[in-house]
N, C-alpha and C. Protein backbone atom coordinates (compact mmCIF):
# COMPACT_ATOMS: atom_id res chain seq x y z
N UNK A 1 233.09 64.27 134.63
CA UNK A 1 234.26 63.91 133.84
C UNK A 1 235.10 65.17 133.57
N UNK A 2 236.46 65.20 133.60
CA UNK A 2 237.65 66.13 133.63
C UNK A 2 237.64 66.40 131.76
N UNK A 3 237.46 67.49 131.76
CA UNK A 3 237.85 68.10 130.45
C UNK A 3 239.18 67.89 130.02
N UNK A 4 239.85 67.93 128.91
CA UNK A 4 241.09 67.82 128.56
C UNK A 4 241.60 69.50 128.96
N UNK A 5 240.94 70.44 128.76
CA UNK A 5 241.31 72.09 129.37
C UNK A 5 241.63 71.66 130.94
N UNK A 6 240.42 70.77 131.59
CA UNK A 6 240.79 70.61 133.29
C UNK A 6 242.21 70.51 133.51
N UNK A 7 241.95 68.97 132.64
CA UNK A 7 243.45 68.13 133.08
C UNK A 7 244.88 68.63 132.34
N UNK A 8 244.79 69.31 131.74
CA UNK A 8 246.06 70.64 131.77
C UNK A 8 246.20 71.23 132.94
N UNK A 9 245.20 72.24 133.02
CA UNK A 9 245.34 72.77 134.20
C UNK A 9 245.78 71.71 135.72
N UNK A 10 245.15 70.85 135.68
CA UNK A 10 245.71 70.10 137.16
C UNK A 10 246.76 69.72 137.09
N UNK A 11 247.53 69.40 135.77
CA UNK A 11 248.77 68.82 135.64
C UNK A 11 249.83 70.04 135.68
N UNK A 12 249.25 71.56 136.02
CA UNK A 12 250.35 72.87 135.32
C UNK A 12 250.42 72.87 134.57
N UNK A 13 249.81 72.41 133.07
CA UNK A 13 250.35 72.68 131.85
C UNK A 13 249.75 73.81 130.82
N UNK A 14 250.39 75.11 130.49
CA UNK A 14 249.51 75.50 129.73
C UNK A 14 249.88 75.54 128.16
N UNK A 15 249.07 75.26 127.39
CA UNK A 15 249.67 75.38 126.08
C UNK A 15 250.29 76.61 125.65
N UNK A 16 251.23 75.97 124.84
CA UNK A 16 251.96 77.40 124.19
C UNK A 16 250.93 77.78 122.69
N UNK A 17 252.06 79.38 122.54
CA UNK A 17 251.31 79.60 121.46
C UNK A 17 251.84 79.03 120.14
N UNK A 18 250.73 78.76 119.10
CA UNK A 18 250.74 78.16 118.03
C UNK A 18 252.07 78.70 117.38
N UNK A 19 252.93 77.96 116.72
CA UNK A 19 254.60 78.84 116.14
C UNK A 19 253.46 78.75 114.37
N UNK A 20 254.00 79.92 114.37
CA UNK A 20 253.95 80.02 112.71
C UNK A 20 254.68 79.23 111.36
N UNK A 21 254.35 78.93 110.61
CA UNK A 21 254.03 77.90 109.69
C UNK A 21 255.64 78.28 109.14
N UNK A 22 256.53 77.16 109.05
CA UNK A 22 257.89 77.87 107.99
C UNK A 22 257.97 77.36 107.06
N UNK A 23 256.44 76.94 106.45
CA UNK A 23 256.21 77.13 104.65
C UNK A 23 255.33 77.05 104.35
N UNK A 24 254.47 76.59 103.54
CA UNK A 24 253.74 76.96 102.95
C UNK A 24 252.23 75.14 102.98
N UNK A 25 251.60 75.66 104.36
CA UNK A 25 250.93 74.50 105.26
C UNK A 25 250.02 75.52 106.57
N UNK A 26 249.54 74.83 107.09
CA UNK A 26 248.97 75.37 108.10
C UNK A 26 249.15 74.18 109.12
N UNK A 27 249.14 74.97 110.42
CA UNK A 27 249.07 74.36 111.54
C UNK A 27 248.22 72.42 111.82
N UNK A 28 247.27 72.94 111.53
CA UNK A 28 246.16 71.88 111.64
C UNK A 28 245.01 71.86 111.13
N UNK A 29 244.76 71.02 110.74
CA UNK A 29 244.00 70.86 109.41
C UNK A 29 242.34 70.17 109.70
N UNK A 30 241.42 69.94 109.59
CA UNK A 30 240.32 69.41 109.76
C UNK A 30 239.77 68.64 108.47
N UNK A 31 239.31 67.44 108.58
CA UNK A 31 238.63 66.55 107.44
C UNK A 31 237.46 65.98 108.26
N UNK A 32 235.99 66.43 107.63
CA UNK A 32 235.25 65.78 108.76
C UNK A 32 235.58 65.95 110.49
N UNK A 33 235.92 64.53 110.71
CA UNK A 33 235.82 64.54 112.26
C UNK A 33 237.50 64.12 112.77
N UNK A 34 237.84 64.53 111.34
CA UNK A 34 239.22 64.04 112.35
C UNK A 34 239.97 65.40 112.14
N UNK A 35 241.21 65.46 112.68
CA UNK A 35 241.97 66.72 112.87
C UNK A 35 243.64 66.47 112.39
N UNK A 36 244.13 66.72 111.58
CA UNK A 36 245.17 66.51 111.10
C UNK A 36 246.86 67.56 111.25
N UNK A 37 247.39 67.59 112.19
CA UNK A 37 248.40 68.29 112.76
C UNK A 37 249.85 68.28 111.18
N UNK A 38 250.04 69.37 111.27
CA UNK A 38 251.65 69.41 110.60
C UNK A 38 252.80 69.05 111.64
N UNK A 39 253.87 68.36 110.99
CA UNK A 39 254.90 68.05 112.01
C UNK A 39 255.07 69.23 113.02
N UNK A 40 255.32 68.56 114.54
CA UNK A 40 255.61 69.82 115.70
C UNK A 40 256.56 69.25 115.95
N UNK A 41 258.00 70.24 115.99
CA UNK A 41 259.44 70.28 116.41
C UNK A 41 259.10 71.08 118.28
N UNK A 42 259.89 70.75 118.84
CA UNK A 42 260.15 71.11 120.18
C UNK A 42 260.28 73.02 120.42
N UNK A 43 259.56 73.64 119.83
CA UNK A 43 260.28 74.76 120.33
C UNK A 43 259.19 75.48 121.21
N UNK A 44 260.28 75.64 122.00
CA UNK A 44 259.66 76.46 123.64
C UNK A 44 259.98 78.52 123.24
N UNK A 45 259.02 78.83 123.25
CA UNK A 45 258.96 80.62 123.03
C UNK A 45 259.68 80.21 121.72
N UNK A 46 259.61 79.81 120.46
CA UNK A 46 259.87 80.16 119.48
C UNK A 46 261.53 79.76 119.03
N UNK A 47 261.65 78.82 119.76
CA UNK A 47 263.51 77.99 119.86
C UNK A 47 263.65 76.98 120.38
N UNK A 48 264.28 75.97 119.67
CA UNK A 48 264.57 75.16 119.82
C UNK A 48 265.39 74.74 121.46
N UNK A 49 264.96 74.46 122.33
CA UNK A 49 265.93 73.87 123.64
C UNK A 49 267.44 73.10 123.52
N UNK A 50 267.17 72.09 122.39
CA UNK A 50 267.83 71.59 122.08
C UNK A 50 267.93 70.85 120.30
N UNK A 51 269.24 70.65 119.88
CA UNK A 51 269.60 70.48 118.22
C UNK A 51 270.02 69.44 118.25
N UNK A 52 270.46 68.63 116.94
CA UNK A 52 271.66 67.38 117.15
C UNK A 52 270.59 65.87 116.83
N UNK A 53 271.26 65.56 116.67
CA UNK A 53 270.93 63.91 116.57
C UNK A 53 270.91 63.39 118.16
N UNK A 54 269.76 61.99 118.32
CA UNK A 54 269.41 61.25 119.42
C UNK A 54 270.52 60.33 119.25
N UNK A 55 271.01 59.74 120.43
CA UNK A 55 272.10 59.21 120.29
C UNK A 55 274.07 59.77 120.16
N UNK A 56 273.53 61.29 120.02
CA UNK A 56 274.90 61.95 119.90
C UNK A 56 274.84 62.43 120.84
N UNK A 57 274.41 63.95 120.67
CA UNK A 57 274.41 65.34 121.32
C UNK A 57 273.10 65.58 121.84
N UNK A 58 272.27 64.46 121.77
CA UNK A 58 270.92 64.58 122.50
C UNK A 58 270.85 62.93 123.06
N UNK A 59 270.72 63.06 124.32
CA UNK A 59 270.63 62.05 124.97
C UNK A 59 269.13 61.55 125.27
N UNK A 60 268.81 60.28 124.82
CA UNK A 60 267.16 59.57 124.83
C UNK A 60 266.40 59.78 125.63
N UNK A 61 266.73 60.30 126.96
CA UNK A 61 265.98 61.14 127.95
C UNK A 61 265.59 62.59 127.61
N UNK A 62 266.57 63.23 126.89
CA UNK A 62 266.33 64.80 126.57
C UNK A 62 265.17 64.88 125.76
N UNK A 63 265.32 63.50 124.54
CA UNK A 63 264.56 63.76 123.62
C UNK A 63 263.38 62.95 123.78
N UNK A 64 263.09 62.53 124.43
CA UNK A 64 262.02 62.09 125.59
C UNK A 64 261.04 63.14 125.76
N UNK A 65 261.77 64.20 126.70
CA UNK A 65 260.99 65.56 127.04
C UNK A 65 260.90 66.17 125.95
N UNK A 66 261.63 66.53 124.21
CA UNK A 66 261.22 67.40 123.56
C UNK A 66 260.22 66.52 122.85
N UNK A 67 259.87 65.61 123.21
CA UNK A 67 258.73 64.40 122.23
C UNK A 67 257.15 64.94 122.98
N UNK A 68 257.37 65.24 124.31
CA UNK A 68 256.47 66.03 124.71
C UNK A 68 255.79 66.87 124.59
N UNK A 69 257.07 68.21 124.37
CA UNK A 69 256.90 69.44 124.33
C UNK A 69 256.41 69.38 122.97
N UNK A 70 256.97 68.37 121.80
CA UNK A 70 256.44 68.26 120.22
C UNK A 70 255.18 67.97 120.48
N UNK A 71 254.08 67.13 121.36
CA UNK A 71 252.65 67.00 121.57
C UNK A 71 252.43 67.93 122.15
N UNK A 72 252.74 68.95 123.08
CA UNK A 72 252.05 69.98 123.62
C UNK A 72 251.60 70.80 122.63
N UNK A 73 252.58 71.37 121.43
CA UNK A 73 252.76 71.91 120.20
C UNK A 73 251.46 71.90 119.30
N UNK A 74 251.37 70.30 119.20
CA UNK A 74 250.04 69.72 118.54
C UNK A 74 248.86 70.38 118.81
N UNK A 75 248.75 69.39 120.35
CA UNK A 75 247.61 69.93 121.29
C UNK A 75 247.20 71.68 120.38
N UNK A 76 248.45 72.26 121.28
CA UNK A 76 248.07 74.05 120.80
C UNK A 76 247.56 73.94 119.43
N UNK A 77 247.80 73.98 118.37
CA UNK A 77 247.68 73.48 117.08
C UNK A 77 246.54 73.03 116.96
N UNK A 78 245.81 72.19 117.38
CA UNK A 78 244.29 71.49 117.65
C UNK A 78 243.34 72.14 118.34
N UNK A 79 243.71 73.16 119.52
CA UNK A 79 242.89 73.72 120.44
C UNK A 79 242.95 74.86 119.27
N UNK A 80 243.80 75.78 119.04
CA UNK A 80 243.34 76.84 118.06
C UNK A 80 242.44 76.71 116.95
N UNK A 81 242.62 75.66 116.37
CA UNK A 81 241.50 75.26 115.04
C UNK A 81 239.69 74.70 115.42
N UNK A 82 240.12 73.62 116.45
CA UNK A 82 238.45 73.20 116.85
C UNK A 82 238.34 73.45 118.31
N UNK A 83 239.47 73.78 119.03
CA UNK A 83 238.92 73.95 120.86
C UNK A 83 239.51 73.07 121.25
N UNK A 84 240.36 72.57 122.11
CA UNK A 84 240.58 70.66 122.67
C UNK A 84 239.65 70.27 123.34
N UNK A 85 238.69 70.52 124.01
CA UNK A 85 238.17 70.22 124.08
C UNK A 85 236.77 69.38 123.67
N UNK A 86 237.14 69.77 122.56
CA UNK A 86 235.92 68.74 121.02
C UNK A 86 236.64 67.55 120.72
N UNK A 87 238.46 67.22 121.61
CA UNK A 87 238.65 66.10 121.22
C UNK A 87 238.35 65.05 121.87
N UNK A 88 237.56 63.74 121.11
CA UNK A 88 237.05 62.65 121.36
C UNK A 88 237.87 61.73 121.32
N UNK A 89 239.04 61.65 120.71
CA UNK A 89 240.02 60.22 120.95
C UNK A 89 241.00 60.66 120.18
N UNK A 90 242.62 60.26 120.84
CA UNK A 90 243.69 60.44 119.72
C UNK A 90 243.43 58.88 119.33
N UNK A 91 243.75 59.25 117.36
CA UNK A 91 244.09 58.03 116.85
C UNK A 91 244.92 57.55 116.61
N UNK A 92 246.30 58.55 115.99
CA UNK A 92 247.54 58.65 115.38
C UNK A 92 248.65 59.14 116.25
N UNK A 93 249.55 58.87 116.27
CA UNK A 93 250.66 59.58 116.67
C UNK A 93 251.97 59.31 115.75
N UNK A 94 252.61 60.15 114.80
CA UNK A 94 253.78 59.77 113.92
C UNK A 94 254.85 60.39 114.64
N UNK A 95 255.99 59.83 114.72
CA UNK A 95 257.04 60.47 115.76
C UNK A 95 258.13 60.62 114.91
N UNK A 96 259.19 61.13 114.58
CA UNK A 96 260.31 61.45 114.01
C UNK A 96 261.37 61.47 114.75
N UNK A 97 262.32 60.54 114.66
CA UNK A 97 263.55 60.73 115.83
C UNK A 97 264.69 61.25 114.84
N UNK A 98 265.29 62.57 114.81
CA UNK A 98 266.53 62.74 114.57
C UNK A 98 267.70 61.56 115.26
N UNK A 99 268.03 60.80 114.49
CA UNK A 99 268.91 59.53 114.86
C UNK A 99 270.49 59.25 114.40
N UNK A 100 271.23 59.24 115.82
CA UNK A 100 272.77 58.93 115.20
C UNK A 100 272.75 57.99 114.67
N UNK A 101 273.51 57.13 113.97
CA UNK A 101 274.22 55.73 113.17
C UNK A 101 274.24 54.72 114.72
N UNK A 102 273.39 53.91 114.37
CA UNK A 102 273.44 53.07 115.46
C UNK A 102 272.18 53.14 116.55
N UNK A 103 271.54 54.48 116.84
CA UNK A 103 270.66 54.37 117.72
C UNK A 103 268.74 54.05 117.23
N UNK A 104 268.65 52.78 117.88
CA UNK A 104 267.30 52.41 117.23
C UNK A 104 266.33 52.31 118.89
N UNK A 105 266.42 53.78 119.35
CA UNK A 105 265.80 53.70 120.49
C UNK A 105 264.46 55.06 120.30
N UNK A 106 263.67 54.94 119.08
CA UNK A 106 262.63 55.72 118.63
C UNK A 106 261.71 55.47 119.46
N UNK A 107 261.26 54.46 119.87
CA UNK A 107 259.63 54.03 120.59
C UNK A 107 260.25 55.01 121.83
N UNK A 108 260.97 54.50 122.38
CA UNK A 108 261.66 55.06 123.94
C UNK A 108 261.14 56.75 123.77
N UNK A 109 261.58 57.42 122.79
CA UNK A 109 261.54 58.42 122.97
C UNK A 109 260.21 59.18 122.81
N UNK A 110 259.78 58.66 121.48
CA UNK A 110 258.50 59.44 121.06
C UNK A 110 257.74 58.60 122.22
N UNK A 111 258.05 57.71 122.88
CA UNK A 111 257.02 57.49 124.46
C UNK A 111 256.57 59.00 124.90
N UNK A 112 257.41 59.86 124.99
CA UNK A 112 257.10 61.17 125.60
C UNK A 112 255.93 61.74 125.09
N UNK A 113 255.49 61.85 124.00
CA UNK A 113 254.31 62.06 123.46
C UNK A 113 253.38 61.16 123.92
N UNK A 114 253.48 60.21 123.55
CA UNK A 114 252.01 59.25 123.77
C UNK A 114 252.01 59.78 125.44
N UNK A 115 252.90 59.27 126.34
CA UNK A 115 252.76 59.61 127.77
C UNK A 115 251.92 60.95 128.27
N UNK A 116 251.87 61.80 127.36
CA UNK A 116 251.46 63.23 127.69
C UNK A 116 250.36 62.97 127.13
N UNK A 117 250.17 62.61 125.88
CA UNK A 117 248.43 62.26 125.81
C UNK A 117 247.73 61.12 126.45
N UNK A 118 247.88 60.76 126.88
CA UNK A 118 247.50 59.21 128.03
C UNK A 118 246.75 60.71 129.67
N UNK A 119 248.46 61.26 129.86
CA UNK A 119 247.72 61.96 130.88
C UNK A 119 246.65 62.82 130.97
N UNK A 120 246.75 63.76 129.99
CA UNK A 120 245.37 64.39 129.02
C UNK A 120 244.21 64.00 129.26
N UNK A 121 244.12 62.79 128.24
CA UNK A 121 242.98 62.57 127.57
C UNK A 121 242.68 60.91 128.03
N UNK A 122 243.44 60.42 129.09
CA UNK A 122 243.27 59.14 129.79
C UNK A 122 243.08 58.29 128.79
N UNK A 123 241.65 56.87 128.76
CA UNK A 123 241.69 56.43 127.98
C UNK A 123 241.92 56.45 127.01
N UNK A 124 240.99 58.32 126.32
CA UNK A 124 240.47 58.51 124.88
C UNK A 124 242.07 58.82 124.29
N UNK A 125 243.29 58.51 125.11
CA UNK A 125 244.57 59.16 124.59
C UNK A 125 245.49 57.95 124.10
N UNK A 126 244.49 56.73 124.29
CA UNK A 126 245.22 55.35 123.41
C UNK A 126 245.36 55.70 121.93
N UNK A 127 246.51 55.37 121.22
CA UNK A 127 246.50 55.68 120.39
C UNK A 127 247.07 54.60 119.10
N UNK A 128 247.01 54.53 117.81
CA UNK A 128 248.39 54.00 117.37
C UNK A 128 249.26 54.95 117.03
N UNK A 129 250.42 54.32 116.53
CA UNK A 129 251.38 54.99 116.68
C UNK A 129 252.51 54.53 115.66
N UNK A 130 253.32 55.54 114.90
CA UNK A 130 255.05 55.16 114.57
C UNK A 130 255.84 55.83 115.00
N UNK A 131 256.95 55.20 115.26
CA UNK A 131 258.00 56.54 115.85
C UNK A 131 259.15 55.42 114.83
N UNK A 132 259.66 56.37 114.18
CA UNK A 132 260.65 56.73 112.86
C UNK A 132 261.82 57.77 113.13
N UNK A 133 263.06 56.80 113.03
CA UNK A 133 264.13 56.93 113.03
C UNK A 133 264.73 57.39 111.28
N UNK A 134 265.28 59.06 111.50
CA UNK A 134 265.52 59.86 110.17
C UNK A 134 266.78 60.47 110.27
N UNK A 135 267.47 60.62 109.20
CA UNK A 135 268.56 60.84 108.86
C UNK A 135 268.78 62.35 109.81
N UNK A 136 267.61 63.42 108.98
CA UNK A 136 267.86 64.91 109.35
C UNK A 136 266.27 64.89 109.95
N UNK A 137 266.11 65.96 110.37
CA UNK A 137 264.69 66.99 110.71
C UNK A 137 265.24 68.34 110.00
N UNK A 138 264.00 69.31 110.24
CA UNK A 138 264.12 70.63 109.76
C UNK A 138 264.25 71.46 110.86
N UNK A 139 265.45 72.19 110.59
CA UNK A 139 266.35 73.20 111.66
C UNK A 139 267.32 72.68 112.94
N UNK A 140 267.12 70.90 112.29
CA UNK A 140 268.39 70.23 113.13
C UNK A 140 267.88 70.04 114.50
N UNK A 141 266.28 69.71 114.33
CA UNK A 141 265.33 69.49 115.34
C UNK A 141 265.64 67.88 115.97
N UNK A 142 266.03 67.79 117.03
CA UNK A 142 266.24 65.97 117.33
C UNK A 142 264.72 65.00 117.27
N UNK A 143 263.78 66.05 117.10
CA UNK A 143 262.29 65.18 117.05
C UNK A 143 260.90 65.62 116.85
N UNK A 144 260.43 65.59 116.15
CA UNK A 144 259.39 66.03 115.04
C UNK A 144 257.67 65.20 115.44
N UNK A 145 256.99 65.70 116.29
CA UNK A 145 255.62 64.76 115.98
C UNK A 145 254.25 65.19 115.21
N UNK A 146 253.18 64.55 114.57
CA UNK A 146 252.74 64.68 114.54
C UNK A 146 251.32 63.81 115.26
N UNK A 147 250.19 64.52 114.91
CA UNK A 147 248.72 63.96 115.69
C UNK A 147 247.87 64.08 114.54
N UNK A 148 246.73 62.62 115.00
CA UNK A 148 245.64 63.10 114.00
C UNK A 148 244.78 62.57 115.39
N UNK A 149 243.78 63.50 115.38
CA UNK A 149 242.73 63.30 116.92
C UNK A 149 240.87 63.02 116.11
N UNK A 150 240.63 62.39 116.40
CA UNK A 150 239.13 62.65 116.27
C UNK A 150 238.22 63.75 117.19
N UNK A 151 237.20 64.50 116.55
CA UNK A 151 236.39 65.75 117.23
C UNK A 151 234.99 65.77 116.97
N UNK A 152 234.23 65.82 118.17
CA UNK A 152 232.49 65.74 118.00
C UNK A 152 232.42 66.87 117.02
């Protein structure tokens, strides 16, 4: 059976490094056996790719891919605290769509997350899930996720 470290690697993916906390929280959290992530915004080397509301200035495909890059985030976030590899099943996935007036296309996007943990972690990457349509994010982020994973 393919490790979740494997199936990064076969897919090219390597995690980034953990971004530092911009208040007063930590990365990821542990209770027992489950693992509890702080919201992850999209930023690649420490910046945002892209700003703006879904539906404006970020088009549902863009924010598609930063719904991703917001679970890769996690992932990192999870592998620094217990290893990813100790993870046994995602349970949670909360998604945050920075949303224009009018656009109620949240599932569509935070898809990008679940999709990246599906490839991961195959079965054990079924998850439930909300994806939530919000006025603002923090730093004018178009999409915000978080994870809660279970760990042997």
């Amino acid at each position: 059976m393919t490790t979740p470290t494997e199936r990064l690697a076969e897919l090219g993916i390597t995690l980034p490094s953990v971004s530092a906390p911009a208040g007063s929280y930590v990365p990821a959290k542990r209770s027992g056996s489950l693992v509890f992530t702080a919201g992850q915004v999209p930023f690649v080397d420490g910046a945002l790719p892209l700003s703006g509301k879904v539906g404006d200035t970020v088009t549902p495909e863009q924010a598609n891919g930063l719904a991703r890059i917001c679970a890769l985030n996690a992932l990192a976030a999870v592998d620094a605290l217990v290893g990813l590899d100790s993870v046994t099943s995602v349970v949670k996935v909360v998604g945050f769509v920075a949303s224009a007036h009018g656009f109620n296309g949240q599932p569509a996007v935070i898809n990008g997350a679940s999709d990246l943990l599906a490839e991961v972690f195959g079965e054990a990457g079924q998850h439930a899930r909300s994806a939530v349509g919000v006025a603002e994010l923090p730093i004018d982020a178009p999409v915000e996720v978080e994870l809660v994973v279970e760990v042997a």
